[in-house]
PDB file of N, CA and C in Angstrom:
ATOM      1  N   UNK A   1      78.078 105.081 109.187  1.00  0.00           N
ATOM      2  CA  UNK A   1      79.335 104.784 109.843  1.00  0.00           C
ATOM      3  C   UNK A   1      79.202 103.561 110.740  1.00  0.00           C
ATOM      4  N   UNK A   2      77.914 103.257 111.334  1.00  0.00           N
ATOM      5  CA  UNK A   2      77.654 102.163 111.961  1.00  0.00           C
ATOM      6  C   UNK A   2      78.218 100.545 111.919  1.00  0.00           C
ATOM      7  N   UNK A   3      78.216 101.221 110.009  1.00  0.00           N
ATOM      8  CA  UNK A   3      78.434  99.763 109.503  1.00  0.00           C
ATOM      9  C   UNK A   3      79.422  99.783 108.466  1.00  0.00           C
ATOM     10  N   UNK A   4      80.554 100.185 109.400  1.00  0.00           N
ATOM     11  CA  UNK A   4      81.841 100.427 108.662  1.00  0.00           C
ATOM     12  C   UNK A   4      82.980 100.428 109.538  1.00  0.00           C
ATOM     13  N   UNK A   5      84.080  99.886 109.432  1.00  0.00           N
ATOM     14  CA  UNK A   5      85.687 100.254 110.112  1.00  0.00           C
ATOM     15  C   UNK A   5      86.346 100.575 109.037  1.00  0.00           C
ATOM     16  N   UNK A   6      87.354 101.501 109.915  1.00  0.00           N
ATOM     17  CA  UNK A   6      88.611 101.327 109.182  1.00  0.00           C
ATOM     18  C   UNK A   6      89.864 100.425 110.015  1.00  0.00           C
ATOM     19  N   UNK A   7      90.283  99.767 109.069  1.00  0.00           N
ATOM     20  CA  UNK A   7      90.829  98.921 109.085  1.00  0.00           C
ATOM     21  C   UNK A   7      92.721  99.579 108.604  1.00  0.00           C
ATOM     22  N   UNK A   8      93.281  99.348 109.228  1.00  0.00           N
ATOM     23  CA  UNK A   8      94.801  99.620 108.747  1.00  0.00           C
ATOM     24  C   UNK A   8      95.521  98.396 108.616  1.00  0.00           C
ATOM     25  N   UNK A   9      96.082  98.545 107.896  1.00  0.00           N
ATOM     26  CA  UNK A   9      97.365  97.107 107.128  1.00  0.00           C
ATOM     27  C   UNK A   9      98.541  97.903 107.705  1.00  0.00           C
ATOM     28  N   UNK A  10      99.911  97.552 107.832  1.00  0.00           N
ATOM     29  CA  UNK A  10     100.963  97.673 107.516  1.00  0.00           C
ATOM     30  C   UNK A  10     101.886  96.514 106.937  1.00  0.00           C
ATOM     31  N   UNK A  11     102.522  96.794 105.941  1.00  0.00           N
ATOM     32  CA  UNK A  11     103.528  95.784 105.647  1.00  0.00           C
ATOM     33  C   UNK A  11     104.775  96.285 105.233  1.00  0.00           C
ATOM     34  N   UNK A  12     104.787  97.553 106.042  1.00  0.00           N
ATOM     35  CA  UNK A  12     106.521  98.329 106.113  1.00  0.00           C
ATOM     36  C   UNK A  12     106.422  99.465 107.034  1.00  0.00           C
ATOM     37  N   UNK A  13     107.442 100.081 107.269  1.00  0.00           N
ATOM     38  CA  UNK A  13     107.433 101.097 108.015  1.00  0.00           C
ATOM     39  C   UNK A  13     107.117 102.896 107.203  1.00  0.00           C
ATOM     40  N   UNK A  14     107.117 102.242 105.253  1.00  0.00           N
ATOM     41  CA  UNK A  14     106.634 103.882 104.957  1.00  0.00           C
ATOM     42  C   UNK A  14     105.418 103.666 104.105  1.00  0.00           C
ATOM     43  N   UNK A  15     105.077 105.115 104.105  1.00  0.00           N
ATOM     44  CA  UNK A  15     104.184 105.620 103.982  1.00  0.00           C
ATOM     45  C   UNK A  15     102.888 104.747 102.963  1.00  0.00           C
ATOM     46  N   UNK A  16     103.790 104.398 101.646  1.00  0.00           N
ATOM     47  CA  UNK A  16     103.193 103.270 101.168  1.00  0.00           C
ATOM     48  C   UNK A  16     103.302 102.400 101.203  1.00  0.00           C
ATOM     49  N   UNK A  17     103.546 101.586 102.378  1.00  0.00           N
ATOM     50  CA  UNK A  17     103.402 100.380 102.646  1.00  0.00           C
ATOM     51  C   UNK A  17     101.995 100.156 103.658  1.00  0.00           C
ATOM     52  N   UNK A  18     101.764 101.434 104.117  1.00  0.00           N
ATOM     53  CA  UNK A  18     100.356 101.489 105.134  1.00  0.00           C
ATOM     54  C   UNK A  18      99.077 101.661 104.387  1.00  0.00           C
ATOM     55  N   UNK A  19      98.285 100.654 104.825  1.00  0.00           N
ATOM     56  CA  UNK A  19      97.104 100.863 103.399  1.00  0.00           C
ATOM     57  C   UNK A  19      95.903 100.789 104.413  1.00  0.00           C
ATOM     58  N   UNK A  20      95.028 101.888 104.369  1.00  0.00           N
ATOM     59  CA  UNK A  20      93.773 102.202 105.197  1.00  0.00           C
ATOM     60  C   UNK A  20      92.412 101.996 104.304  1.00  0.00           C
ATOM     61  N   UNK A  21      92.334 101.211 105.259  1.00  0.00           N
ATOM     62  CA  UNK A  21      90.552 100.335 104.016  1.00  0.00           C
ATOM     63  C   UNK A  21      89.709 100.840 105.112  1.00  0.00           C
ATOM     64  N   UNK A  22      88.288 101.538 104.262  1.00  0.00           N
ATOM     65  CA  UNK A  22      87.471 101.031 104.708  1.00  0.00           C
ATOM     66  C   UNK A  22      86.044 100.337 104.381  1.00  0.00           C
ATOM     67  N   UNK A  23      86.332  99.616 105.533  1.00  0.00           N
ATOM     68  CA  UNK A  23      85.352  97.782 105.130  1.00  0.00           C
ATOM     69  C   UNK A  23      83.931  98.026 105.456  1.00  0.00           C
ATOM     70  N   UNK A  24      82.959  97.570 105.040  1.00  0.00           N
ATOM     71  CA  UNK A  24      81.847  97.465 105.075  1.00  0.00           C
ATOM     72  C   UNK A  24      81.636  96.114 105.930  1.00  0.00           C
ATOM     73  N   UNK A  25      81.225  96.333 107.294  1.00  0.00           N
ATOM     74  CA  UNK A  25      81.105  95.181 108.276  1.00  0.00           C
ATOM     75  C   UNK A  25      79.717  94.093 107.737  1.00  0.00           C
ATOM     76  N   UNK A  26      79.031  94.504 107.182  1.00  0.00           N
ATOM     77  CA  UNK A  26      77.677  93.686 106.746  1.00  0.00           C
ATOM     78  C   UNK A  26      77.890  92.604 106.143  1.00  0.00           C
ATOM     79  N   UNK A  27      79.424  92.900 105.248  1.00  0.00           N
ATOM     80  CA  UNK A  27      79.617  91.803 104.395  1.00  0.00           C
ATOM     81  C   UNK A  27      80.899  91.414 105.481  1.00  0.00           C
ATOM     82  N   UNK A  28      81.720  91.655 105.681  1.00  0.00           N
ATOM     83  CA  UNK A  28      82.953  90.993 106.414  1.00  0.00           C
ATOM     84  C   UNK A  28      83.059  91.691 107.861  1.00  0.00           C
ATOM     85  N   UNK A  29      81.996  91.308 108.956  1.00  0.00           N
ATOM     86  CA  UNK A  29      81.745  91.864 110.469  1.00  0.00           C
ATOM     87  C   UNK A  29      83.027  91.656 111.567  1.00  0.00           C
ATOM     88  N   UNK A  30      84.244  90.659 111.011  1.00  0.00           N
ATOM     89  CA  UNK A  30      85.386  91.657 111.441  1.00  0.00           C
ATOM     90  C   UNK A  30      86.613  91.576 110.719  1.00  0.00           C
ATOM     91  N   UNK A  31      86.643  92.230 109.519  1.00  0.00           N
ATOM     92  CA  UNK A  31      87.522  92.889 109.022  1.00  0.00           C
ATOM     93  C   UNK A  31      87.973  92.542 107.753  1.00  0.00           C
ATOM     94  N   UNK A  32      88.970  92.803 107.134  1.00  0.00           N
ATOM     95  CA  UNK A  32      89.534  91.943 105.984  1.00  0.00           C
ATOM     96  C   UNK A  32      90.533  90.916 106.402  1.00  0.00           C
ATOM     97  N   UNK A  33      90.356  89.407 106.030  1.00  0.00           N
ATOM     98  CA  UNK A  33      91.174  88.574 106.338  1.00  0.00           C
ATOM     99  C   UNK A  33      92.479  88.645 105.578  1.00  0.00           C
ATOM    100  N   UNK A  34      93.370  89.367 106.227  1.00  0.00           N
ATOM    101  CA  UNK A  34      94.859  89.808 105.638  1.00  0.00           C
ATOM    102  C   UNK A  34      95.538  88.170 104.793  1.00  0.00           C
ATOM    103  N   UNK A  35      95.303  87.408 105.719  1.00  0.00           N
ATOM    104  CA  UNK A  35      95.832  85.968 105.448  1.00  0.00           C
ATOM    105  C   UNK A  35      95.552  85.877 104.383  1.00  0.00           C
ATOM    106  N   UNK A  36      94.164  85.552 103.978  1.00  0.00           N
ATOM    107  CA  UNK A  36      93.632  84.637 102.902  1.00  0.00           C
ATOM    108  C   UNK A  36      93.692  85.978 101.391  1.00  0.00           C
ATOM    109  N   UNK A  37      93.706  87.082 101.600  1.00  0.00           N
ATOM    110  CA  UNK A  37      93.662  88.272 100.835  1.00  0.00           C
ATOM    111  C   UNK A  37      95.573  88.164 100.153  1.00  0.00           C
ATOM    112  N   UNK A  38      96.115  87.707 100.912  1.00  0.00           N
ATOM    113  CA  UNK A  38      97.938  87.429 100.625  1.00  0.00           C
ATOM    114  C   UNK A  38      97.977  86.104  99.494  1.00  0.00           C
ATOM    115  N   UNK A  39      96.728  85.360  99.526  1.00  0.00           N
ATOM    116  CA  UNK A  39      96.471  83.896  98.449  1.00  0.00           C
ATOM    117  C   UNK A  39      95.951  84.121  97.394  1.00  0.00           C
ATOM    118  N   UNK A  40      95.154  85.453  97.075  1.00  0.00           N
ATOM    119  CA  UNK A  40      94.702  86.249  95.778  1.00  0.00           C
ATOM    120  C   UNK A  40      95.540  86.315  94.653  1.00  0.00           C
ATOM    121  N   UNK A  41      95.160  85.541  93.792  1.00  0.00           N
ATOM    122  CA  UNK A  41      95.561  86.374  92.423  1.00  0.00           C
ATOM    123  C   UNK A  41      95.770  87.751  92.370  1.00  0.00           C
ATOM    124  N   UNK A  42      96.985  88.032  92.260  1.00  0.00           N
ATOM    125  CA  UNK A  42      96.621  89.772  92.097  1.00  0.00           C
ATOM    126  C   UNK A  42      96.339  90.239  90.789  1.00  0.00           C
ATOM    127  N   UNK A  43      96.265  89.395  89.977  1.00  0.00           N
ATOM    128  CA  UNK A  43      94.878  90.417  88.525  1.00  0.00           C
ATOM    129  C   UNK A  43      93.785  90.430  88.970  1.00  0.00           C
ATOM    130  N   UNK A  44      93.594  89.568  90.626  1.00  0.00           N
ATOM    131  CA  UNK A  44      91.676  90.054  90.406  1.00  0.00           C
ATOM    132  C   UNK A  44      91.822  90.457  91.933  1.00  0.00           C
ATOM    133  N   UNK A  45      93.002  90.697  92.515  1.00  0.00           N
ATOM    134  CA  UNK A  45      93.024  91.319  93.913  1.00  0.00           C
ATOM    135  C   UNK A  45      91.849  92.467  94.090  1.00  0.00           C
ATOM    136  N   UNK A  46      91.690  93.608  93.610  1.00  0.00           N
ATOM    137  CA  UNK A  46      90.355  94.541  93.212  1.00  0.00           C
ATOM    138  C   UNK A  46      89.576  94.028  93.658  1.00  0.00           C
ATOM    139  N   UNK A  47      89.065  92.859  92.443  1.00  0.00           N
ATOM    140  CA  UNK A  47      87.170  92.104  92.793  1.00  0.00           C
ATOM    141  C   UNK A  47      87.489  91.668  94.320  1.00  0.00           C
ATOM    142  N   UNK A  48      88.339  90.926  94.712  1.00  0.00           N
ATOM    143  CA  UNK A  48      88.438  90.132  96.001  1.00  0.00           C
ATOM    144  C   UNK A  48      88.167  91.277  97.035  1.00  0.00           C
ATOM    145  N   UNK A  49      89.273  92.115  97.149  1.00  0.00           N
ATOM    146  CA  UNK A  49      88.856  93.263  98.196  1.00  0.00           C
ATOM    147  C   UNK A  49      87.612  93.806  97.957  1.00  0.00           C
ATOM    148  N   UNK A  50      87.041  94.211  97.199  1.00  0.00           N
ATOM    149  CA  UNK A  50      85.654  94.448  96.911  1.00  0.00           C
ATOM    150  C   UNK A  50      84.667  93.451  97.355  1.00  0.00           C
ATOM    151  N   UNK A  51      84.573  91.693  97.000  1.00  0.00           N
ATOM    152  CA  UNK A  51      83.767  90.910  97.640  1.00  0.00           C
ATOM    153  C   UNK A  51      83.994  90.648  99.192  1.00  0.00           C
ATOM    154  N   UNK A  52      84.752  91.208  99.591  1.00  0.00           N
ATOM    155  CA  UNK A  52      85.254  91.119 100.847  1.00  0.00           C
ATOM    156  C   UNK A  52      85.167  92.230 101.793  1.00  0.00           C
ATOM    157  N   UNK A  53      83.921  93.227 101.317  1.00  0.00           N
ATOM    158  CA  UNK A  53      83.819  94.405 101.753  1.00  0.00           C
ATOM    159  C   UNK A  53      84.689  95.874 101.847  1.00  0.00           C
ATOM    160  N   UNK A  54      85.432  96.002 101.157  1.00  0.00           N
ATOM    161  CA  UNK A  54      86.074  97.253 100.721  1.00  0.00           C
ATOM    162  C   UNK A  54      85.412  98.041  99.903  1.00  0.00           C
ATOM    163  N   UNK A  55      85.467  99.180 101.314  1.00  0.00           N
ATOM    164  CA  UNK A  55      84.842 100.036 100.541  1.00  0.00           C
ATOM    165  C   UNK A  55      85.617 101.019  99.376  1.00  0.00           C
ATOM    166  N   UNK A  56      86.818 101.309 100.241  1.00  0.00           N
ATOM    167  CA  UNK A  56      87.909 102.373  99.595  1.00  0.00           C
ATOM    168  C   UNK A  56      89.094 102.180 100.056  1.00  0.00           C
ATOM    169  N   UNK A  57      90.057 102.003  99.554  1.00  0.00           N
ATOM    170  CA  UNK A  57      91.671 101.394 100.006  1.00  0.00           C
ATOM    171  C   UNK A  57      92.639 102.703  99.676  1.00  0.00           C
ATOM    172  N   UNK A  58      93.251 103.365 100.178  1.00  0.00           N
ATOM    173  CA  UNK A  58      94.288 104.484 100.538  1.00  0.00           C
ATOM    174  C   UNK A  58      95.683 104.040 101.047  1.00  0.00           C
ATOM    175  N   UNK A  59      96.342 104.553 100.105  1.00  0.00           N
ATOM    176  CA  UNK A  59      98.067 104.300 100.732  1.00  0.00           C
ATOM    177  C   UNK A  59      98.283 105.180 102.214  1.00  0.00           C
ATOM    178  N   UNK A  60      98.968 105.129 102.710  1.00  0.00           N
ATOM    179  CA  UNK A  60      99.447 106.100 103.560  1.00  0.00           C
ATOM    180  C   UNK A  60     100.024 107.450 103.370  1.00  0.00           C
ATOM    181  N   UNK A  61     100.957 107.532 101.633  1.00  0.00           N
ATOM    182  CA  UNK A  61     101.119 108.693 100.755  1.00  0.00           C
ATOM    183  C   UNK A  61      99.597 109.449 100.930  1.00  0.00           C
ATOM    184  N   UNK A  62      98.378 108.695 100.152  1.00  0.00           N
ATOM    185  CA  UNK A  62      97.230 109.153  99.522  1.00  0.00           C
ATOM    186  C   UNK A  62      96.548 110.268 100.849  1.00  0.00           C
ATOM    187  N   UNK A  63      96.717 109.017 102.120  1.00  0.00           N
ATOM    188  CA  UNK A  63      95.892 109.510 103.262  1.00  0.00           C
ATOM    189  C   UNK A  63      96.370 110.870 103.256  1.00  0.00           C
ATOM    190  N   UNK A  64      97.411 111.416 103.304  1.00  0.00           N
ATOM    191  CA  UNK A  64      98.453 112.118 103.910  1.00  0.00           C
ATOM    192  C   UNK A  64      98.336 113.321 102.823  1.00  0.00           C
ATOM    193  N   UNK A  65      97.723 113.217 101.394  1.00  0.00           N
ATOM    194  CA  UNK A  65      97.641 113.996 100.555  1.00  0.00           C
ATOM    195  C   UNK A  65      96.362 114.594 100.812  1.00  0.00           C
ATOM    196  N   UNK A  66      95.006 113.737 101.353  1.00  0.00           N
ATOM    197  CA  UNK A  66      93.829 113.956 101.503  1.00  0.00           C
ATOM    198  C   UNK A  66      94.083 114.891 103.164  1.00  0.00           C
ATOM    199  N   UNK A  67      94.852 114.865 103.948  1.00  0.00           N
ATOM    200  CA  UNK A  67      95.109 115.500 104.951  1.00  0.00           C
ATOM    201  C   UNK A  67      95.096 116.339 104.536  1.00  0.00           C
ATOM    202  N   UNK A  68      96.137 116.836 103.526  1.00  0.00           N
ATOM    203  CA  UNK A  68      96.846 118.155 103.564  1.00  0.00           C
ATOM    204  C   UNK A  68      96.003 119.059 102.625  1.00  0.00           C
ATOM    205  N   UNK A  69      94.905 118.028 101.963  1.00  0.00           N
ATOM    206  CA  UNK A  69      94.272 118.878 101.396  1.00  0.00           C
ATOM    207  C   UNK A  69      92.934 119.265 101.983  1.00  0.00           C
ATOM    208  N   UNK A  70      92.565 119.068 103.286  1.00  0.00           N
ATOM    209  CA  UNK A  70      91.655 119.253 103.810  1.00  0.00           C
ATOM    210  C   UNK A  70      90.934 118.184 103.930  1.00  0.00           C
ATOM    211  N   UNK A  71      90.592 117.204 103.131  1.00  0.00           N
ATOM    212  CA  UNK A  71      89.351 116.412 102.792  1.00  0.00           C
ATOM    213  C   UNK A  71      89.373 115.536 103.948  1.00  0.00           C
ATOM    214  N   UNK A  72      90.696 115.244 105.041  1.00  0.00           N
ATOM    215  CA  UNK A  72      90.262 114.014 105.960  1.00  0.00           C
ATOM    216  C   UNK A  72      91.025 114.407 107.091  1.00  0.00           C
ATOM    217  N   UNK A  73      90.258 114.386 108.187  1.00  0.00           N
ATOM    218  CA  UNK A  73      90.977 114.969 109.599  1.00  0.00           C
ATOM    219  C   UNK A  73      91.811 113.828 109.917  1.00  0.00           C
ATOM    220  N   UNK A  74      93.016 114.320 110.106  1.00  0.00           N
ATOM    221  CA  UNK A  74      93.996 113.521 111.006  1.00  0.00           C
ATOM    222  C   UNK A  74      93.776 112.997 112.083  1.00  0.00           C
ATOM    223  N   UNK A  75      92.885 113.345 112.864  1.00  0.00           N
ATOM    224  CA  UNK A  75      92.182 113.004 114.203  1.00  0.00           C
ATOM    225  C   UNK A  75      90.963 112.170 114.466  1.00  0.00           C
ATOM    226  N   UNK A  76      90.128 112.299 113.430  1.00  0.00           N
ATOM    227  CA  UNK A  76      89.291 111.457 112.940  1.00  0.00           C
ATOM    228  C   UNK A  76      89.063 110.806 111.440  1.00  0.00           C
ATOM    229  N   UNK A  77      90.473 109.885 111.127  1.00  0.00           N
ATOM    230  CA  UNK A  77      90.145 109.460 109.450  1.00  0.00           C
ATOM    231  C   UNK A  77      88.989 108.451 109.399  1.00  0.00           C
ATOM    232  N   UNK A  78      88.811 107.769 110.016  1.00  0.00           N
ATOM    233  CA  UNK A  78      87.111 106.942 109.687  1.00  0.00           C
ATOM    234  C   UNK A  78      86.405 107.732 109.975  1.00  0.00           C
ATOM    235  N   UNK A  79      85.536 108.754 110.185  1.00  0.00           N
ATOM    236  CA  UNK A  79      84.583 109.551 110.279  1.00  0.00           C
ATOM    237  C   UNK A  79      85.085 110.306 108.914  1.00  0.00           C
ATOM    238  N   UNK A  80      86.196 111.075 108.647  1.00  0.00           N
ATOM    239  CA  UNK A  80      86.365 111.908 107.462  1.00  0.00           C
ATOM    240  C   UNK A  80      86.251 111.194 105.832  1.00  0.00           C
ATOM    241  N   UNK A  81      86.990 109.068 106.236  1.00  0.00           N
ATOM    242  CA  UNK A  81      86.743 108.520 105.029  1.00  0.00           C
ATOM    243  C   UNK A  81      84.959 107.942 104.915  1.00  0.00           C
ATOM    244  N   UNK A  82      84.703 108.081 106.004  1.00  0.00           N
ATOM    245  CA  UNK A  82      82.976 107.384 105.667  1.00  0.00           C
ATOM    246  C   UNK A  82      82.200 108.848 104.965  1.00  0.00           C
ATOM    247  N   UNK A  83      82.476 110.139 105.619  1.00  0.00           N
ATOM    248  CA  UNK A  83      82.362 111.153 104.565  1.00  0.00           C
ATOM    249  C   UNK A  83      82.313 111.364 103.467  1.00  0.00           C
ATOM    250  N   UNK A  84      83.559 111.223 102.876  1.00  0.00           N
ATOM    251  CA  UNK A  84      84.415 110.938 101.898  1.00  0.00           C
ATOM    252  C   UNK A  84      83.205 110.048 100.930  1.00  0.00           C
ATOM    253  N   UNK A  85      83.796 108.444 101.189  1.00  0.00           N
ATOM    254  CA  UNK A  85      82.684 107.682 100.172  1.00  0.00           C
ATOM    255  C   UNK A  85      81.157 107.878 100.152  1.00  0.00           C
ATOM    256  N   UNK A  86      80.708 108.621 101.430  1.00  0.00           N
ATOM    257  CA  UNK A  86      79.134 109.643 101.229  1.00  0.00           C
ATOM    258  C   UNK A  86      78.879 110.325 100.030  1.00  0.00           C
ATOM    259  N   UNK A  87      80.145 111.180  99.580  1.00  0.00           N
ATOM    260  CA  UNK A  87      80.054 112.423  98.666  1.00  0.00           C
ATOM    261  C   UNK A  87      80.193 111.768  97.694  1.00  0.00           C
ATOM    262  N   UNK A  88      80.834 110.710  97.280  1.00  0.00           N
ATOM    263  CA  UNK A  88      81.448 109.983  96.208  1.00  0.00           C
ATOM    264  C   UNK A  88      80.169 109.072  95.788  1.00  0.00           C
ATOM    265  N   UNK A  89      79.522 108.743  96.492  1.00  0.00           N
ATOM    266  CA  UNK A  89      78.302 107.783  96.644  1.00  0.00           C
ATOM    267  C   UNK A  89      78.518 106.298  96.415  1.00  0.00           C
ATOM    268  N   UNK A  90      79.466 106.343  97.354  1.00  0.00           N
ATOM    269  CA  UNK A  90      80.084 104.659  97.546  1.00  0.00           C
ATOM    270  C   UNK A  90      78.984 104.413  98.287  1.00  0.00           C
ATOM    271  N   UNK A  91      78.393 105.018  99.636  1.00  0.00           N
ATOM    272  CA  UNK A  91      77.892 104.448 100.581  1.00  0.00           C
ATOM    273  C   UNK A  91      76.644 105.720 100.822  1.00  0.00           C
ATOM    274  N   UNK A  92      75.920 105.275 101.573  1.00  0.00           N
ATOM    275  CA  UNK A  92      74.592 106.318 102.437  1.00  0.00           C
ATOM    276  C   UNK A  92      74.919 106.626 103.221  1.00  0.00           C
ATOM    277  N   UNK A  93      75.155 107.923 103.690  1.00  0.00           N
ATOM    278  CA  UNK A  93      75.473 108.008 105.201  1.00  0.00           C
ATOM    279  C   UNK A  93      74.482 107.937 105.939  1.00  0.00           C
ATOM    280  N   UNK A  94      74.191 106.978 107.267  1.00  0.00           N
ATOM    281  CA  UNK A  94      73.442 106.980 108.156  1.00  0.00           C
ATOM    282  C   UNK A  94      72.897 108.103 109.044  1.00  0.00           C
TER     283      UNK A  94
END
């Protein structure tokens, strides 16, 4: 978790318009550059967020499904999503 944020976007007021990344600081130590990520091709938007340290990208629907299904505390979602990509084996947990 050391070496990770979550990072929140908004670019509306619902649910999927809120998109919760979380970034791997090693490669991008603060954050995803929203700016230059808006100049992407979006057929290769994916690779970009990925070379740009994304670890895992969630709508605000998704978050909200992973709530209700237990898998991510509302109170702590970066601790529940660094979990999360632990089990999945995106990442090592520290």
């Amino acid at each position: 978790m050391n070496n990770t944020i979550l990072e929140v976007i908004e670019f509306g007021d619902e649910p999927e318009d809120i998109f919760y990344c979380l970034v791997d600081t090693t490669v991008s130590p603060d954050g995803l550059d929203v700016s230059s990520l808006k100049l992407s091709d979006p057929r290769n938007f994916d690779q970009v967020l990925k070379e740009n340290g994304c670890l895992m990208m969630f709508t605000g629907d998704e978050i909200e499904s992973l709530i209700s299904r237990g898998d991510v505390d509302r109170d702590q979602i970066h601790e529940s999503l660094v979990r999360l990509a632990a089990a999945e084996g995106i990442i090592r947990k520290n």
